[in-house]
C-alpha atoms as a PDB file:
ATOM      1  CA  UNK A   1      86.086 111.768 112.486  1.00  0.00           C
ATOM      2  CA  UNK A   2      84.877 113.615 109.418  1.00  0.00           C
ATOM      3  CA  UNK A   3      87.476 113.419 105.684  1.00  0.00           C
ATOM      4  CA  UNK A   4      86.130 116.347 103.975  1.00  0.00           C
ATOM      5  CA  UNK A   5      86.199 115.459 100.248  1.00  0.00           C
ATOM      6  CA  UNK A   6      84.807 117.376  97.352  1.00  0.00           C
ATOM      7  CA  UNK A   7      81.678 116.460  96.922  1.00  0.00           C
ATOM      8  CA  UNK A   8      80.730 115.825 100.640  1.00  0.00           C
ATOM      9  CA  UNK A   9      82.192 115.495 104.244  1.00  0.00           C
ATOM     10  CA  UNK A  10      82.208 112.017 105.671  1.00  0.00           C
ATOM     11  CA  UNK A  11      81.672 110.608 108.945  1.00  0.00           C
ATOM     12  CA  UNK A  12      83.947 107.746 109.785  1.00  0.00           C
ATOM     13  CA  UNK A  13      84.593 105.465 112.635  1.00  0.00           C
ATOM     14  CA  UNK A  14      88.027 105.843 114.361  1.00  0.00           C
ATOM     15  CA  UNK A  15      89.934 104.746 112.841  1.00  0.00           C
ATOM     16  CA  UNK A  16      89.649 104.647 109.053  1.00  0.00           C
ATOM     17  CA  UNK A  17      91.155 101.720 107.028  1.00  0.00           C
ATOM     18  CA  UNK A  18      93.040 102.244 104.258  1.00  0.00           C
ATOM     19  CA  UNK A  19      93.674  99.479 102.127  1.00  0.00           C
ATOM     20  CA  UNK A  20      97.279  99.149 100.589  1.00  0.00           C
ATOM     21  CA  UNK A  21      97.619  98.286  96.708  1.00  0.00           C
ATOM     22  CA  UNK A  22     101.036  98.383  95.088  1.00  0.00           C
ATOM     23  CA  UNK A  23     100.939  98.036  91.583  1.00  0.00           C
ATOM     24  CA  UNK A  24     104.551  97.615  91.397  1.00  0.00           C
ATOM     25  CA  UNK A  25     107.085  94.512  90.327  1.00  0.00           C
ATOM     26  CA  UNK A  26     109.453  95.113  93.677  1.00  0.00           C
ATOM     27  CA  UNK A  27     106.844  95.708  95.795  1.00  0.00           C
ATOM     28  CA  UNK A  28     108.941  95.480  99.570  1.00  0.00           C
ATOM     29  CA  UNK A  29     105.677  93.842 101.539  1.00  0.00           C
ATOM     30  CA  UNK A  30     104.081  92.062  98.058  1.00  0.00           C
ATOM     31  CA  UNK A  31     106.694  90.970  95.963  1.00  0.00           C
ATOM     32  CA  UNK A  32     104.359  92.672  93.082  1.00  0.00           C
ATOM     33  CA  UNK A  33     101.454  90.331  93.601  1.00  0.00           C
ATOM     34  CA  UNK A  34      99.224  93.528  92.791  1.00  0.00           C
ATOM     35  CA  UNK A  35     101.360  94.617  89.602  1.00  0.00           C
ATOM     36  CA  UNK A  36      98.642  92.767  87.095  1.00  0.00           C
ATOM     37  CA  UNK A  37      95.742  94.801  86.937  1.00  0.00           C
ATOM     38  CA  UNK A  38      93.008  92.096  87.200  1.00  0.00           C
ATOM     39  CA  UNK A  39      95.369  90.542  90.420  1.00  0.00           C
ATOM     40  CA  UNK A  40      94.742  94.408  91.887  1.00  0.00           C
ATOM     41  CA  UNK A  41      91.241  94.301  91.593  1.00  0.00           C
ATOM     42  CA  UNK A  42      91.089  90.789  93.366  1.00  0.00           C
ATOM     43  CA  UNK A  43      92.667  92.845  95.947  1.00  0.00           C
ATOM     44  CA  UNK A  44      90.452  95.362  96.342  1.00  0.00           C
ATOM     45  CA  UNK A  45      87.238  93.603  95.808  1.00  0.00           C
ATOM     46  CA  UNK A  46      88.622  91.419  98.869  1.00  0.00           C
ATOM     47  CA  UNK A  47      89.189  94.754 101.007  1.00  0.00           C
ATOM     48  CA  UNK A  48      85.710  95.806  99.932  1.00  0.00           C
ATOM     49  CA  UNK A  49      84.239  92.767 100.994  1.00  0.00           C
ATOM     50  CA  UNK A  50      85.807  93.048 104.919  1.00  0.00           C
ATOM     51  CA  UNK A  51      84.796  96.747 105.223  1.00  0.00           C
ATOM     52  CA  UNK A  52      87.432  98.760 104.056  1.00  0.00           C
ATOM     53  CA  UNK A  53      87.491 102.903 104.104  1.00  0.00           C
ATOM     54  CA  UNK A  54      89.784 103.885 101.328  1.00  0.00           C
ATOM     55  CA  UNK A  55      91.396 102.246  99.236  1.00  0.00           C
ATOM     56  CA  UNK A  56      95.470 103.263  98.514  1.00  0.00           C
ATOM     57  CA  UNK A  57      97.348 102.785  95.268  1.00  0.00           C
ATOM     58  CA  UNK A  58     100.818 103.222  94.715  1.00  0.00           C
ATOM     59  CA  UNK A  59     102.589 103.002  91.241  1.00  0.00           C
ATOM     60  CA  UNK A  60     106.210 103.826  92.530  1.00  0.00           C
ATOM     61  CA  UNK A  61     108.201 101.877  95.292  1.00  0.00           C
ATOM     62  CA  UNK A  62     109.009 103.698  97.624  1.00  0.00           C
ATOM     63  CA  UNK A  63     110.979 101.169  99.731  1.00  0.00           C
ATOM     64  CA  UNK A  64     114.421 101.914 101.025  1.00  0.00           C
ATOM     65  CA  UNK A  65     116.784 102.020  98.256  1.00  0.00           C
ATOM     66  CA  UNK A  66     113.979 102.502  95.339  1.00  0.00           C
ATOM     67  CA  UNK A  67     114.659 104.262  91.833  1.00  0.00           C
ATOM     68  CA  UNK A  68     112.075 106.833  90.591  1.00  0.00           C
ATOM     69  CA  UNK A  69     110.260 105.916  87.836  1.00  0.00           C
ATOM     70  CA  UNK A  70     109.121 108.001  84.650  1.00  0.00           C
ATOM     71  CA  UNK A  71     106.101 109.810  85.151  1.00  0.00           C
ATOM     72  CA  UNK A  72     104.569 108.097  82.030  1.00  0.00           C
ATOM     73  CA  UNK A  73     105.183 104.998  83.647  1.00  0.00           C
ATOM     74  CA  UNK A  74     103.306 105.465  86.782  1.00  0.00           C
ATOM     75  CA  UNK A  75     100.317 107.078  85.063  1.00  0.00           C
ATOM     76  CA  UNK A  76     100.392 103.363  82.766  1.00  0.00           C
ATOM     77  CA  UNK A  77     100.186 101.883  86.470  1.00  0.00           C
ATOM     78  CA  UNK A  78      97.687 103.638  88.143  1.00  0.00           C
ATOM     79  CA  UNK A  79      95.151 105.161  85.950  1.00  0.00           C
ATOM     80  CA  UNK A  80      93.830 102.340  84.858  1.00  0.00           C
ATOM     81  CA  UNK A  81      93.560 100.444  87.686  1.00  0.00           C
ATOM     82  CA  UNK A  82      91.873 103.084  89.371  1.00  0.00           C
ATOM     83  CA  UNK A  83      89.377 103.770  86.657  1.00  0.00           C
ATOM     84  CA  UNK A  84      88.268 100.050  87.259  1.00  0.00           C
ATOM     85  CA  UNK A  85      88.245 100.105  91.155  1.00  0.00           C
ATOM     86  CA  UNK A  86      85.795 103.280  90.577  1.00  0.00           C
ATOM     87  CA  UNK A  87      83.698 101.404  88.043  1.00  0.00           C
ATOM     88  CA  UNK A  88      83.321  98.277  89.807  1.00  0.00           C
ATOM     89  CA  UNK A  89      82.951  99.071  93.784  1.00  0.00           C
ATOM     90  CA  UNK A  90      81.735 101.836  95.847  1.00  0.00           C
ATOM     91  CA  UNK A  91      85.112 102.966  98.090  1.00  0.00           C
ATOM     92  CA  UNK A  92      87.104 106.111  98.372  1.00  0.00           C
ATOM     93  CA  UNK A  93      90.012 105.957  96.381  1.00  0.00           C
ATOM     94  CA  UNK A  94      93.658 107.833  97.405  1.00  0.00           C
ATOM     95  CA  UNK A  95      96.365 108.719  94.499  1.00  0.00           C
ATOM     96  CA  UNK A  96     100.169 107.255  96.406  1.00  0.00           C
ATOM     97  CA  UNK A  97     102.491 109.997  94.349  1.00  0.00           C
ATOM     98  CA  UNK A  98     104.766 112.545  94.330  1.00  0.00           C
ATOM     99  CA  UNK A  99     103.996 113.823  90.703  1.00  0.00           C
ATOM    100  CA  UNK A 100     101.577 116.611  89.898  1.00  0.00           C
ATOM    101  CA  UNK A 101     100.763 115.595  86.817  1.00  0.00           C
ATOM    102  CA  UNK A 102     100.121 112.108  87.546  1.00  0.00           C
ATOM    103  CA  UNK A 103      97.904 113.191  91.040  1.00  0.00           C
ATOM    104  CA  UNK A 104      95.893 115.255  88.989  1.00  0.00           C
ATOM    105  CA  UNK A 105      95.109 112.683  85.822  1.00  0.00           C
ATOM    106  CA  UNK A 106      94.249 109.984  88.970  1.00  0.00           C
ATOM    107  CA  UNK A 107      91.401 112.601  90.265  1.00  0.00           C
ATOM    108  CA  UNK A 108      90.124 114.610  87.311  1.00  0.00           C
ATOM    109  CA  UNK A 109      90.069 111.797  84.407  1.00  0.00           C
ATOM    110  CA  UNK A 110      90.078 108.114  87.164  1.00  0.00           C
ATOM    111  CA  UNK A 111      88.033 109.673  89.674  1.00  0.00           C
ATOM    112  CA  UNK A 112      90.639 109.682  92.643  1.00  0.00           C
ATOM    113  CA  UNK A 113      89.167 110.910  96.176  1.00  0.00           C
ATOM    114  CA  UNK A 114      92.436 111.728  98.230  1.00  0.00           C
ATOM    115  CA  UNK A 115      95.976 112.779  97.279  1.00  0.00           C
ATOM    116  CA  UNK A 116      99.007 110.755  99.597  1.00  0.00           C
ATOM    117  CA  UNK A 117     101.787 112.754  98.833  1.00  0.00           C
ATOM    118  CA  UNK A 118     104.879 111.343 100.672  1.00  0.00           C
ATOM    119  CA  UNK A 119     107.220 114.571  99.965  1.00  0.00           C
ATOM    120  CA  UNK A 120     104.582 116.617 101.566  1.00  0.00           C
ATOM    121  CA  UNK A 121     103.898 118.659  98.267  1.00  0.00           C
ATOM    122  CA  UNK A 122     108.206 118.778  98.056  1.00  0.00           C
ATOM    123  CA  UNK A 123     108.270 116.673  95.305  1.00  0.00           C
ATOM    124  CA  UNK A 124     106.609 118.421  92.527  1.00  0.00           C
ATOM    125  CA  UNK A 125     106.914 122.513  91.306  1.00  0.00           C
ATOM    126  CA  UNK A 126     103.137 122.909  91.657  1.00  0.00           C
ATOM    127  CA  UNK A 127     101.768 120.112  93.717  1.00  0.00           C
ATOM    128  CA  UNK A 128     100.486 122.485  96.561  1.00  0.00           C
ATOM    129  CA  UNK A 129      98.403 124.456  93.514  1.00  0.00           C
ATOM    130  CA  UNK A 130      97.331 121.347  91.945  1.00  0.00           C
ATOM    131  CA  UNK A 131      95.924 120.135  95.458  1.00  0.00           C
ATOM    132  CA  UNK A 132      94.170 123.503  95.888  1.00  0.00           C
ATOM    133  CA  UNK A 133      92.738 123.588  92.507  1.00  0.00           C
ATOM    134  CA  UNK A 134      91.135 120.154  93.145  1.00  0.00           C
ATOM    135  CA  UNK A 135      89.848 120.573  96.783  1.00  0.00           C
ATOM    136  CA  UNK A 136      90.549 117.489  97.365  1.00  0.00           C
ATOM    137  CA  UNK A 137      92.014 115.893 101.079  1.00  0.00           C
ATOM    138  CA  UNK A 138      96.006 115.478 100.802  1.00  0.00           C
ATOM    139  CA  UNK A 139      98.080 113.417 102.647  1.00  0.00           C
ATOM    140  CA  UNK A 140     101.400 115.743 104.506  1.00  0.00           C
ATOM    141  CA  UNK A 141     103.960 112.977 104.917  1.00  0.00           C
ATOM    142  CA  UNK A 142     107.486 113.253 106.697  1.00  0.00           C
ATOM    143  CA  UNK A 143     110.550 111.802 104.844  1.00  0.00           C
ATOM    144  CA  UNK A 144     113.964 112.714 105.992  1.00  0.00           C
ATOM    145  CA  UNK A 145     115.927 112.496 102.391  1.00  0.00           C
ATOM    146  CA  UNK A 146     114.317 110.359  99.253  1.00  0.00           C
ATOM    147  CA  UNK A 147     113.501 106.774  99.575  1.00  0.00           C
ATOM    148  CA  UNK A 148     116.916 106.062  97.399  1.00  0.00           C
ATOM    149  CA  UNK A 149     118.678 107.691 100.398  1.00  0.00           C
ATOM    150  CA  UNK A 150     116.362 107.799 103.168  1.00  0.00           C
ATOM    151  CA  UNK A 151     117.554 104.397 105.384  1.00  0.00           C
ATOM    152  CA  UNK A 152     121.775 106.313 104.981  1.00  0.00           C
ATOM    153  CA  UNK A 153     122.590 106.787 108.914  1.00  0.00           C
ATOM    154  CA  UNK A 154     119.256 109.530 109.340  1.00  0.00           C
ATOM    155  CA  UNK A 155     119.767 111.121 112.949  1.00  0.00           C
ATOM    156  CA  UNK A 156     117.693 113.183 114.761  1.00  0.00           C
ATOM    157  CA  UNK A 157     117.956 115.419 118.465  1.00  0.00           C
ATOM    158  CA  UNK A 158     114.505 115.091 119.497  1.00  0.00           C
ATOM    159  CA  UNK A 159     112.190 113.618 116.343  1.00  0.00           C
ATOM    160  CA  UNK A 160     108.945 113.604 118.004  1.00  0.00           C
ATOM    161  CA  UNK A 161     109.799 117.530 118.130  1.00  0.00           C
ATOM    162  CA  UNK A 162     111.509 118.197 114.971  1.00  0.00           C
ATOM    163  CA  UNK A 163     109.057 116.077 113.160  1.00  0.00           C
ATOM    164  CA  UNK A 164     105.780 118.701 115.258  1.00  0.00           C
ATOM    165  CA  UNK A 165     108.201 121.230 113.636  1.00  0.00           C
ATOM    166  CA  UNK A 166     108.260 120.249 110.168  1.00  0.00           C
ATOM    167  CA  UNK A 167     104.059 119.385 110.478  1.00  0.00           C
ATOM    168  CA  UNK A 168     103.409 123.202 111.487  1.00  0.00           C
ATOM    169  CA  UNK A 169     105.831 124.812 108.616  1.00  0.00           C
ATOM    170  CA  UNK A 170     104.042 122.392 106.153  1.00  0.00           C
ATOM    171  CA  UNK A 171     100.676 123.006 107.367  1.00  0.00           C
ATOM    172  CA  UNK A 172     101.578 126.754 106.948  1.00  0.00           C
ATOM    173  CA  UNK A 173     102.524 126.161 103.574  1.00  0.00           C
ATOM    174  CA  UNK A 174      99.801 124.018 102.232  1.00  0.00           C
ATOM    175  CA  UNK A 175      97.363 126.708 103.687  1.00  0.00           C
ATOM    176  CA  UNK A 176      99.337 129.387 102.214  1.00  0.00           C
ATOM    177  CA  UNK A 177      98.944 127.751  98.488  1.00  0.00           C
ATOM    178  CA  UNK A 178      95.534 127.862  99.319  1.00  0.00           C
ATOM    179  CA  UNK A 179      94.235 124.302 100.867  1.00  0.00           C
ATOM    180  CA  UNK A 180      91.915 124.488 103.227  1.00  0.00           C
ATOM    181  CA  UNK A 181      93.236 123.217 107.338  1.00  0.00           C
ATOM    182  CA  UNK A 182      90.182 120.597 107.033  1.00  0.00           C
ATOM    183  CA  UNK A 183      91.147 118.777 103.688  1.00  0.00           C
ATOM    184  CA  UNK A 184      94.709 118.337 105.202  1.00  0.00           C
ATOM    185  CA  UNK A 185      95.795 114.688 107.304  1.00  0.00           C
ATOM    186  CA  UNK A 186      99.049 114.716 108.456  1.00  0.00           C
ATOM    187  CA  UNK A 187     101.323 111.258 108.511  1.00  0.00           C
ATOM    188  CA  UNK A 188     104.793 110.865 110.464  1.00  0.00           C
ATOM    189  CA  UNK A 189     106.356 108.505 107.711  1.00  0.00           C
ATOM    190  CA  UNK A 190     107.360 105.535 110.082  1.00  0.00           C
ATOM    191  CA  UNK A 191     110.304 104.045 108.445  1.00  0.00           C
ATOM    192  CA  UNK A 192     110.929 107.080 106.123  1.00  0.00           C
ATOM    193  CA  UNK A 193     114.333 108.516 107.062  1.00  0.00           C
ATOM    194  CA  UNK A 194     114.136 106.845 110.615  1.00  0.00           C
ATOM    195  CA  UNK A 195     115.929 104.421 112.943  1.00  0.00           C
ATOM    196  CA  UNK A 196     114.354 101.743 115.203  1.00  0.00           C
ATOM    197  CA  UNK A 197     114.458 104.359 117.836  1.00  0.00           C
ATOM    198  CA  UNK A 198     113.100 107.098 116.026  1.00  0.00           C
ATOM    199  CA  UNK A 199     109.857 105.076 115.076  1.00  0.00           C
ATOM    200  CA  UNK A 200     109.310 103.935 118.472  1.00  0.00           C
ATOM    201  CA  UNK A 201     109.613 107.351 120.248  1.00  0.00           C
ATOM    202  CA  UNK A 202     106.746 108.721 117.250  1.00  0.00           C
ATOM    203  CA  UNK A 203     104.446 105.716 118.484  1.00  0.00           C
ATOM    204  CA  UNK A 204     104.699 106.192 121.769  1.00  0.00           C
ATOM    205  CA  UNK A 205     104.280 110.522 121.239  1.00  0.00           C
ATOM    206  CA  UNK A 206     101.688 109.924 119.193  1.00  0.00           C
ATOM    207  CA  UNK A 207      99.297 112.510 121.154  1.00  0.00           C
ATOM    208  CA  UNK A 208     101.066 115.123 120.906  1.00  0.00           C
ATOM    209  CA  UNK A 209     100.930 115.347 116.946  1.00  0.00           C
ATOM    210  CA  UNK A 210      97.158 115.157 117.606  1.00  0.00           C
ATOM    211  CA  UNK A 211      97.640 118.502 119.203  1.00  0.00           C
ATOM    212  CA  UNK A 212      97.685 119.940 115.916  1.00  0.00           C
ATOM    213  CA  UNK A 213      94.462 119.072 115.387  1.00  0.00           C
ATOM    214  CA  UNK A 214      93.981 117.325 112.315  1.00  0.00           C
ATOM    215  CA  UNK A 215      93.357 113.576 111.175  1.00  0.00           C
ATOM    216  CA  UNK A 216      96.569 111.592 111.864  1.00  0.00           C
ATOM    217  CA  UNK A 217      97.429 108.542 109.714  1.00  0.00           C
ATOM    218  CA  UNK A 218      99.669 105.412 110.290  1.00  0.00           C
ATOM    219  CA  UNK A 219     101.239 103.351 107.589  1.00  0.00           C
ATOM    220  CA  UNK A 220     103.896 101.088 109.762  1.00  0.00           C
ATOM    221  CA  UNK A 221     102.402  97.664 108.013  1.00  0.00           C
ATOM    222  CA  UNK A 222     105.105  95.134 107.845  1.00  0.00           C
ATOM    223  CA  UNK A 223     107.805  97.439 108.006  1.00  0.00           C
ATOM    224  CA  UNK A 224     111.811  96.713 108.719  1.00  0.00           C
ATOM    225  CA  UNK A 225     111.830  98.089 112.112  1.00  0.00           C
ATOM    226  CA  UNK A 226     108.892  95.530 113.014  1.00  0.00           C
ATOM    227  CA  UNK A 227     110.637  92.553 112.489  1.00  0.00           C
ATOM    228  CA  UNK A 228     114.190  93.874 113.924  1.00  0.00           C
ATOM    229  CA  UNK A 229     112.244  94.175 116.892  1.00  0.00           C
ATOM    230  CA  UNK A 230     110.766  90.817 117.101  1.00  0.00           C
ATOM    231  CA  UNK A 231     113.434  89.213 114.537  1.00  0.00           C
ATOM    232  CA  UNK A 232     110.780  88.262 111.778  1.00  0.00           C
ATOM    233  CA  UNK A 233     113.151  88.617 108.492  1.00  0.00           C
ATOM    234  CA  UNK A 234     109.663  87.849 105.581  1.00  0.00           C
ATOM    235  CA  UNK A 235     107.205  90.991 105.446  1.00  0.00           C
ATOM    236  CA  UNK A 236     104.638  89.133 104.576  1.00  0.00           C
ATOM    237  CA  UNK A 237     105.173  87.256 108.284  1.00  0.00           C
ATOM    238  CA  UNK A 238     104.904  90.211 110.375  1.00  0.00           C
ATOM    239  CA  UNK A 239     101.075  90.195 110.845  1.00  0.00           C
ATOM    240  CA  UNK A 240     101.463  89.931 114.963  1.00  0.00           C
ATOM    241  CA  UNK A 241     103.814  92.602 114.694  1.00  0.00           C
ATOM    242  CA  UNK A 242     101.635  94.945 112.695  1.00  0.00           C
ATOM    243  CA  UNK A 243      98.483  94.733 114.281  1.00  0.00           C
ATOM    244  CA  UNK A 244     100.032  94.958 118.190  1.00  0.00           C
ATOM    245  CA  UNK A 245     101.479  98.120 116.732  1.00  0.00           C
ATOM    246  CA  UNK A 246      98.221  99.281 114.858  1.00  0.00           C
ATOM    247  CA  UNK A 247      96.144  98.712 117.906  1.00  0.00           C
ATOM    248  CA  UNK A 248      99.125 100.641 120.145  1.00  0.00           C
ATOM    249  CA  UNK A 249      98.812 103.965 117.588  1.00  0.00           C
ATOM    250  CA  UNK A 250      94.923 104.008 117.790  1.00  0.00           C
ATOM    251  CA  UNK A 251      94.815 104.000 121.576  1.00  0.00           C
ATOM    252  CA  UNK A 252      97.401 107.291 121.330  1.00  0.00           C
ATOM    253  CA  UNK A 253      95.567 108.847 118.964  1.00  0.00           C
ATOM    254  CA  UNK A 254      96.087 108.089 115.014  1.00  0.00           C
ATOM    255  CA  UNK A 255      92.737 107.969 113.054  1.00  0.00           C
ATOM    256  CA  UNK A 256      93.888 106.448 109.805  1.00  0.00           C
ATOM    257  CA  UNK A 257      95.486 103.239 109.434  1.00  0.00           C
ATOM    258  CA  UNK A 258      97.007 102.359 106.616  1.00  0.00           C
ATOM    259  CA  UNK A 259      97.224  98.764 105.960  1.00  0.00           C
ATOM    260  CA  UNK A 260      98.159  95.744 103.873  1.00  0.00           C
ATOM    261  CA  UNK A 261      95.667  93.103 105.680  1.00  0.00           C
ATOM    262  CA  UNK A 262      92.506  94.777 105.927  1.00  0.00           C
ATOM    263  CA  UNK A 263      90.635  91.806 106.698  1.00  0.00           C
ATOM    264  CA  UNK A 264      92.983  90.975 110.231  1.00  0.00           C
ATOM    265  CA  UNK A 265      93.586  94.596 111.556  1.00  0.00           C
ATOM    266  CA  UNK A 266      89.090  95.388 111.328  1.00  0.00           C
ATOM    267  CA  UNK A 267      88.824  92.046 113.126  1.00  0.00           C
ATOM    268  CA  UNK A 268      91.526  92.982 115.994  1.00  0.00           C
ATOM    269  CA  UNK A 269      89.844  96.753 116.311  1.00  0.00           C
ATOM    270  CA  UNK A 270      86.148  94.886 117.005  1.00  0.00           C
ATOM    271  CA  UNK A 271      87.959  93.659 119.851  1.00  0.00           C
ATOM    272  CA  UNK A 272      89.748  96.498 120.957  1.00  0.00           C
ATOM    273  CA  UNK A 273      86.616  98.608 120.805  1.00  0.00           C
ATOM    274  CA  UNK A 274      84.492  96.206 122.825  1.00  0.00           C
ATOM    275  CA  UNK A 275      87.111  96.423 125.349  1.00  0.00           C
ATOM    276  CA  UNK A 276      88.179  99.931 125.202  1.00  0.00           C
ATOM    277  CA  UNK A 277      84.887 101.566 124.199  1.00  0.00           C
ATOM    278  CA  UNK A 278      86.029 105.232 124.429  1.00  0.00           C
ATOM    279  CA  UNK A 279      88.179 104.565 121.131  1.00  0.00           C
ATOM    280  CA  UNK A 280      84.893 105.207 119.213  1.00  0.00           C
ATOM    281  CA  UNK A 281      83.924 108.587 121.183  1.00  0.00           C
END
């Protein structure tokens, strides 16, 4: 699978990793371990060290529930620490925001590679523009509602189908504002605005989003509907959980997995690629 950035396009082995750092106090997975800049770059230099793709920082929760933060606020969070990740280790680096202004600070002044925008360019005026103008990959994510909201009763008819829906309208868009089809990955928000049920129909469908041709990411690490599955209550517990369902979304098709335990889910894929070798064709 090729991530066409900027400066080059790059060859990766399905799937990608990419390494989740919240530099937040209320972290839902983390409990803020990561909200001390020198603790972050532990983290990362850790992920480096076990082969990680990308690297993913986040300076607002976005957990069930969460409160936006100011926009000065996050930039405090992030900028920094991503100045230091690109000063002290070779790895791609992806901007977790909503904000325009703080997306484009994160690639044109800290040297961010990828944009993750989790409103799918909804949550800021000119987002899409800001994405064109630095030709850089963005993330399309779904969200039913805002993560204050999100987790209130959401309810869908068919969400494999409304969720294919929403991809093709915001593909149109994006492309529209000018962002080229192959600097666009496309992620179905597990846990964003869905139910148990919801998430496990997207898992199991997961082909058909591939239909749409472009690089399809996971991020279901430790979530809620994990553990009400298997009835682990602690996040930070759910390892089995998240790699049996990490292993179950690259065999139907995602290509980036977004991840808090880098180290754990590149040891299970060795395995799964010895005994499934087609994974890597």
């Amino acid at each position: 699978m090729y991530i066409h950035y900027r400066d080059r396009s790059v060859s990766y082995n399905v799937p990608v990793i990419m390494g989740i750092v919240n530099v937040t106090p209320d972290s839902f997975s983390d409990g803020g371990k990561n909200y001390i800049i020198d603790d972050a770059l532990s983290s990362v230099e850790k992920m480096v060290g076990t082969g990680v793709d990308i690297v993913d920082i986040g300076g607002e929760s976005s957990r069930p529930g969460a409160d936006r933060i100011s926009e000065d606020e996050e930039i405090r969070r992030v900028i920094p620490l991503i100045k230091g990740i690109k000063k002290e280790f070779d790895v791609r680096v992806s901007i977790d925001t909503t904000k325009e202004s703080v997306a484009r600070l994160a690639v044109e002044e800290a040297g961010a590679d990828i944009i993750n925008d989790i409103s799918a360019l909804k949550g800021s005026l000119r987002m899409a523009e800001t994405v064109s103008e630095l030709n850089v990959p963005v993330v399309l994510m779904h969200m039913k509602g805002k993560p204050k909201d999100m987790q209130n009763d959401p309810f869908y008819n068919d969400v494999v189908e409304e969720l294919f829906s929403f991809f093709k309208e915001r593909i149109d868009f994006s492309i529209g504002k000018g962002i080229k089809r192959d600097r666009i990955i496309i992620d179905p928000g597990i846990g964003f605005g869905k139910r148990v049920e919801d998430n496990v129909q997207i898992l199991k469908n997961l082909k058909r989003f591939t239909e749409l041709g472009l690089p399809l990411l996971i991020g279901l690490s430790r979530k809620s509907f994990l553990g009400k599955i298997s009835g682990e209550n602690n996040p930070a517990m759910r390892g089995a959980e998240t790699i049996t369902a990490d292993i179950i979304s690259i065999i139907n098709g995602a290509s980036i997995l977004r991840v808090h335990d880098v180290e754990n889910c590149i040891r299970s894929i060795k395995i799964l690629k010895e005994l499934v070798p087609e994974i890597d064709s």
